[in-house]
Protein backbone atom coordinates (compact mmCIF):
# COMPACT_ATOMS: atom_id res chain seq x y z
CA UNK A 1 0.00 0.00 0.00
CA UNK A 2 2.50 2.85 0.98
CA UNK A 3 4.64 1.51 -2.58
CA UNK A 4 1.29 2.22 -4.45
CA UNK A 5 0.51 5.68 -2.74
CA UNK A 6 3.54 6.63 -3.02
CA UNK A 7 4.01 5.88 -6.97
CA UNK A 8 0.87 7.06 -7.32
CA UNK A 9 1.74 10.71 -5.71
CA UNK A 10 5.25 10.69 -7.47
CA UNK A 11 3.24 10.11 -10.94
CA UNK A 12 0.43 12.58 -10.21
CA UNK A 13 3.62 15.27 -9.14
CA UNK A 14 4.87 15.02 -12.94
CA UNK A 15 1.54 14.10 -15.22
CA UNK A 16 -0.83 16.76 -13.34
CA UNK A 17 0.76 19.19 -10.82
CA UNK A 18 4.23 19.85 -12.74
CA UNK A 19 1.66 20.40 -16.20
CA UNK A 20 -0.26 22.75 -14.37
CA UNK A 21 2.40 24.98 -13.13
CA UNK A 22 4.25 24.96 -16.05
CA UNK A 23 0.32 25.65 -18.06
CA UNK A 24 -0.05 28.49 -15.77
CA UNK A 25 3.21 30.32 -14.91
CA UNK A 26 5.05 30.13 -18.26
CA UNK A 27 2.35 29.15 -21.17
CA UNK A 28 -0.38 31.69 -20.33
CA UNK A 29 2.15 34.03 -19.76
CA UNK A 30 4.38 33.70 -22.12
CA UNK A 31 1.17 34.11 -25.01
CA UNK A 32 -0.87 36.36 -22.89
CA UNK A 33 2.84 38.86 -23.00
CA UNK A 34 3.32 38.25 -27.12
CA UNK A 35 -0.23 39.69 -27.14
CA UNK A 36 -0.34 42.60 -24.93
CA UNK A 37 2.73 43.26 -27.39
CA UNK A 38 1.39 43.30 -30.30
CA UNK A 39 -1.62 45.35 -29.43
CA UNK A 40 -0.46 47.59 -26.97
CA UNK A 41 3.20 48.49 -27.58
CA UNK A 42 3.66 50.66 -24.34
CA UNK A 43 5.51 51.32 -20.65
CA UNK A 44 2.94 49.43 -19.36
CA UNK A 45 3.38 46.12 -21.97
CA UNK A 46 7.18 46.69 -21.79
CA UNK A 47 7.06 46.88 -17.73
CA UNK A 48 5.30 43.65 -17.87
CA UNK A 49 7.13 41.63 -19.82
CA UNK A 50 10.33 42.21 -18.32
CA UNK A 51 8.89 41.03 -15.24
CA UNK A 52 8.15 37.81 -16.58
CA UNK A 53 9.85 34.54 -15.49
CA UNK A 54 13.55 33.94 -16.66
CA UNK A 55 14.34 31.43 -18.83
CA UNK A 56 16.46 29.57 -16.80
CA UNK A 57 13.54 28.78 -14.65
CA UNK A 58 11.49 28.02 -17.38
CA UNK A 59 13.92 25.72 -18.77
CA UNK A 60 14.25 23.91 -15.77
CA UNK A 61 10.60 22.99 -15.22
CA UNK A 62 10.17 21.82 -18.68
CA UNK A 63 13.36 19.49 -18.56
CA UNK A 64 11.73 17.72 -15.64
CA UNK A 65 8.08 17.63 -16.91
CA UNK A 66 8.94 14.06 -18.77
CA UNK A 67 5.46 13.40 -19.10
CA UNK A 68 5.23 16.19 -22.06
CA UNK A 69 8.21 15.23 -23.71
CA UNK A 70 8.60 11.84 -24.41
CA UNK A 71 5.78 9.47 -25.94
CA UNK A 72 6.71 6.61 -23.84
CA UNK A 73 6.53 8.60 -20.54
CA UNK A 74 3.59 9.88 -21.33
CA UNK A 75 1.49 6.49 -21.90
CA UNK A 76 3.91 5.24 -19.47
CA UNK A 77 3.31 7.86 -16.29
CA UNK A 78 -1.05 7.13 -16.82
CA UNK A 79 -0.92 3.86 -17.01
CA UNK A 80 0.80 4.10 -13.89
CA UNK A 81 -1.32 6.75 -12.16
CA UNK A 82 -4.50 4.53 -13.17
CA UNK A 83 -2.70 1.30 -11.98
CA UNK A 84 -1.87 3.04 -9.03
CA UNK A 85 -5.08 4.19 -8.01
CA UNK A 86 -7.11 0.77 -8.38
CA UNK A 87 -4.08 -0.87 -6.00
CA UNK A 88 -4.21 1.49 -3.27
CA UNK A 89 -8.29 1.20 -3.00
CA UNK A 90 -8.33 -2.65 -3.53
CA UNK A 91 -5.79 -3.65 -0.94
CA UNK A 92 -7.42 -1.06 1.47
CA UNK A 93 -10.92 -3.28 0.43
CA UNK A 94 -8.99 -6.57 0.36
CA UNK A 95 -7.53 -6.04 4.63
CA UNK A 96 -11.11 -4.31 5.45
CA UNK A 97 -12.49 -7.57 4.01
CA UNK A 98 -10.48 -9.08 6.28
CA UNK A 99 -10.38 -7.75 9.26
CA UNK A 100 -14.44 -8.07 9.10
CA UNK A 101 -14.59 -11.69 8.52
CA UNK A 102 -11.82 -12.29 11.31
CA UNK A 103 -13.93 -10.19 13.74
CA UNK A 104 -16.95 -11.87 13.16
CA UNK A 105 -15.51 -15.41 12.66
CA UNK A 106 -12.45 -15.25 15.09
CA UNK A 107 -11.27 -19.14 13.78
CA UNK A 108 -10.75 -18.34 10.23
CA UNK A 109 -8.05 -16.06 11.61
CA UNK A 110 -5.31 -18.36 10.58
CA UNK A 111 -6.70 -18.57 6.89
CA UNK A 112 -5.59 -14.59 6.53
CA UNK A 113 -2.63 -14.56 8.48
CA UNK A 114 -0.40 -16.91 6.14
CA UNK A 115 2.04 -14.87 3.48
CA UNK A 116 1.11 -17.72 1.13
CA UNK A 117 -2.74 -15.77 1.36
CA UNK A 118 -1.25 -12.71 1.65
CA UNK A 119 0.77 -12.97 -1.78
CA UNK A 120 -1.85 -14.66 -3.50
CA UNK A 121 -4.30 -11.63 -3.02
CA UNK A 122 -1.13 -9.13 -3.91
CA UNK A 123 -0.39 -11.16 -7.46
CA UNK A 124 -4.19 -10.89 -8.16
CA UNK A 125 -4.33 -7.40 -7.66
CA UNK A 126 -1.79 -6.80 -9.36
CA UNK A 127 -2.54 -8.97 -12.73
CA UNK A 128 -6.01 -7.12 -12.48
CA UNK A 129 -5.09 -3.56 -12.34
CA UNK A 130 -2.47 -4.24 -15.34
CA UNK A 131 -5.35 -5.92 -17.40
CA UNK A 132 -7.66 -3.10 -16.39
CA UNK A 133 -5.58 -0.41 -16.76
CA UNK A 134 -4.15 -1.32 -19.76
CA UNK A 135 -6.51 0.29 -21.87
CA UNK A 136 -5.39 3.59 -20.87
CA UNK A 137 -1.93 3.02 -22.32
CA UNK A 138 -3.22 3.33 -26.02
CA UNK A 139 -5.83 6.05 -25.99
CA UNK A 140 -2.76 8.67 -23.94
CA UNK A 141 -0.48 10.38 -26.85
CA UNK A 142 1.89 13.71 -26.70
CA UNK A 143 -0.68 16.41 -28.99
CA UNK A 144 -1.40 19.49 -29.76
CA UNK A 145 -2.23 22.30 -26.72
CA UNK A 146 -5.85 23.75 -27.85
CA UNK A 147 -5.13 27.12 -26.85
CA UNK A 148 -2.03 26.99 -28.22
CA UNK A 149 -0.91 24.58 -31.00
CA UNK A 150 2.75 24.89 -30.94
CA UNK A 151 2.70 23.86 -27.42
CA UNK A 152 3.26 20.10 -27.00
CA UNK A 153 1.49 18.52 -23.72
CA UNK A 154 0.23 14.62 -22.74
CA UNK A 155 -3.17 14.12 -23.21
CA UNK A 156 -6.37 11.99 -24.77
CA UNK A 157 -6.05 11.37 -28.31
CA UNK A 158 -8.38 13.38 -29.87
CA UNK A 159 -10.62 10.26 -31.41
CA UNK A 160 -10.22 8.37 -28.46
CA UNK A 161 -11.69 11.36 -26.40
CA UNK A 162 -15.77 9.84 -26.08
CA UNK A 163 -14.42 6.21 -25.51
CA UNK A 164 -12.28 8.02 -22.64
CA UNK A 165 -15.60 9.14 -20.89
CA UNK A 166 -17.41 6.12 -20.81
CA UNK A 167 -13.90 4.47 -19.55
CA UNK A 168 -13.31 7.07 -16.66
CA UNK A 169 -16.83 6.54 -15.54
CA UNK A 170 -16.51 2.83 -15.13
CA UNK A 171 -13.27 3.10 -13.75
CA UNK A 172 -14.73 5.25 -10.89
CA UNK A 173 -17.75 2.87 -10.34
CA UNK A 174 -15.11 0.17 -9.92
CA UNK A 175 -12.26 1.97 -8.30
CA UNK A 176 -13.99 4.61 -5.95
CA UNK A 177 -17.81 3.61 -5.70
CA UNK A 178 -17.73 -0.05 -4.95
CA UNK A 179 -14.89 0.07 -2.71
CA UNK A 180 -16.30 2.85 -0.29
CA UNK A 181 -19.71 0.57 -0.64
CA UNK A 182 -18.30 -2.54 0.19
CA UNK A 183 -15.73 -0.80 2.91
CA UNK A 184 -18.47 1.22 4.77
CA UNK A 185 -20.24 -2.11 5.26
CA UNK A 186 -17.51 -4.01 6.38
CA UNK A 187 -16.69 -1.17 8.99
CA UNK A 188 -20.81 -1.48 10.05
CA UNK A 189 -20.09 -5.13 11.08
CA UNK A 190 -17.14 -4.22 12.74
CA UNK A 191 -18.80 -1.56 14.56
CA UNK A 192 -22.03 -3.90 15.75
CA UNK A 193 -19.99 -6.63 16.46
CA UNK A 194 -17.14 -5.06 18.69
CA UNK A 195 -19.66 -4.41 21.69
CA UNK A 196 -20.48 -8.51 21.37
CA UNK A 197 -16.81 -9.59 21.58
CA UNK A 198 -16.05 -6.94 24.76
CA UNK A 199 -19.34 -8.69 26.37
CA UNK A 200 -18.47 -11.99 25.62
CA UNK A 201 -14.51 -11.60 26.90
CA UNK A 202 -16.25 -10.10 29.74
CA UNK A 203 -17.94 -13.02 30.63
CA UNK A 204 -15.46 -15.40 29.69
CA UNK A 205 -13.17 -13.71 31.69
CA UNK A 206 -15.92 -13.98 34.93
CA UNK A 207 -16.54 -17.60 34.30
CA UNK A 208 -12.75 -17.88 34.16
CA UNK A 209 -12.21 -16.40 37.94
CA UNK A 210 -14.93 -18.62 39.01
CA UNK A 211 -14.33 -21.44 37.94
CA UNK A 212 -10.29 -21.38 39.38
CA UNK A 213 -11.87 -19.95 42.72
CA UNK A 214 -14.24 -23.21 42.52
CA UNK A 215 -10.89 -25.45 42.06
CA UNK A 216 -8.82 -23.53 44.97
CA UNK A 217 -11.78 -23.94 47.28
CA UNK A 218 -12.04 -27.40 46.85
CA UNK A 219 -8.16 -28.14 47.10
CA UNK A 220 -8.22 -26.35 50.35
């Protein structure tokens, strides 16, 4: 789980966050500047312009935003993202699963506990998400910016775009809707069943006491 997240949030840093600054801070800018210069050719055009960002800084950012540049890191970083995302919630499902079944039935404890059980689910998972997100690899290309057409960025390919829609909503029915479902239940039994196991220990623990003060009274 924490190699998942934390793929997931290195991925997301480059394909989303890094685009968006980048989008934002040097893009915009950089257009919005070439046409408040070529309408209004004045102090205050001139004074904003050479305020802009340096180059240097520019530069930098867009020789670490991979995702834009390269066609393999582009497919590559969403597949990953995607693959990412259906891990994390499954194995969170998968151990809530778990733990509810263990609660409720304390002596199929041992049937979770083995690595053998353990790895098994993992592989699964993990065979799953490729095959599901797999689709995703083909229909992510390096294209044209709307706004701006000489700008290269990662993105849906443009025919792929309605087949995209219908695939994003089914990926959030099966990676965000039926999880919390299935997870909020689970947590319900856990809930209702506690307050049985603290009453039962309880009197386990009583009939325990009395029955060894029953033994030492009768040895005395």
């Amino acid at each position: 789980l924490c190699f998942s997240n934390g793929i997931f949030l290195l991925v997301h840093f480059f394909e989303d966050t890094l685009r968006t600054f980048i989008d934002v801070y040097f893009t915009q800018t950089k257009f919005s500047n070439e046409i408040e210069c070529m309408k209004r050719l004045n102090m205050f055009s001139s004074a904003h312009v050479n305020h802009s960002v340096p180059n240097s800084v520019e530069n930098f950012f867009r020789s670490i935003n991979i995702a834009d540049r390269f066609v393999f890191s582009c497919k590559f970083a969403n597949f990953l993202r995607y693959f990412c995302r259906f891990l994390s919630a499954y194995i969170i499902l998968f151990f809530t699963i778990q733990r509810a079944i263990v609660i409720r039935h304390p002596l199929y404890k041992a049937n979770f506990e083995s690595k053998k059980s353990a790895w098994f689910i993992i592989l699964f998972l993990v065979a799953f998400g490729i095959a599901l997100s797999g689709s995703f690899w083909f229909i992510f290309d390096i294209v044209d910016h709307e706004a701006h057409p000489s700008v290269k960025y990662c993105d849906i390919k443009r025919p792929f775009k309605k087949i995209y829609f219908y695939l994003t909503i089914g990926y959030i029915v099966l990676t965000m809707l039926i999880p919390i479902l299935i997870i909020s239940v689970c947590n319900m039994i856990i809930i209702c069943y506690l307050p049985k196991m603290d009453r039962k220990r309880a009197y386990l623990s009583n009939e325990n006491v009395a029955s060894n003060r029953y033994i030492i009274n009768n040895r005395l």
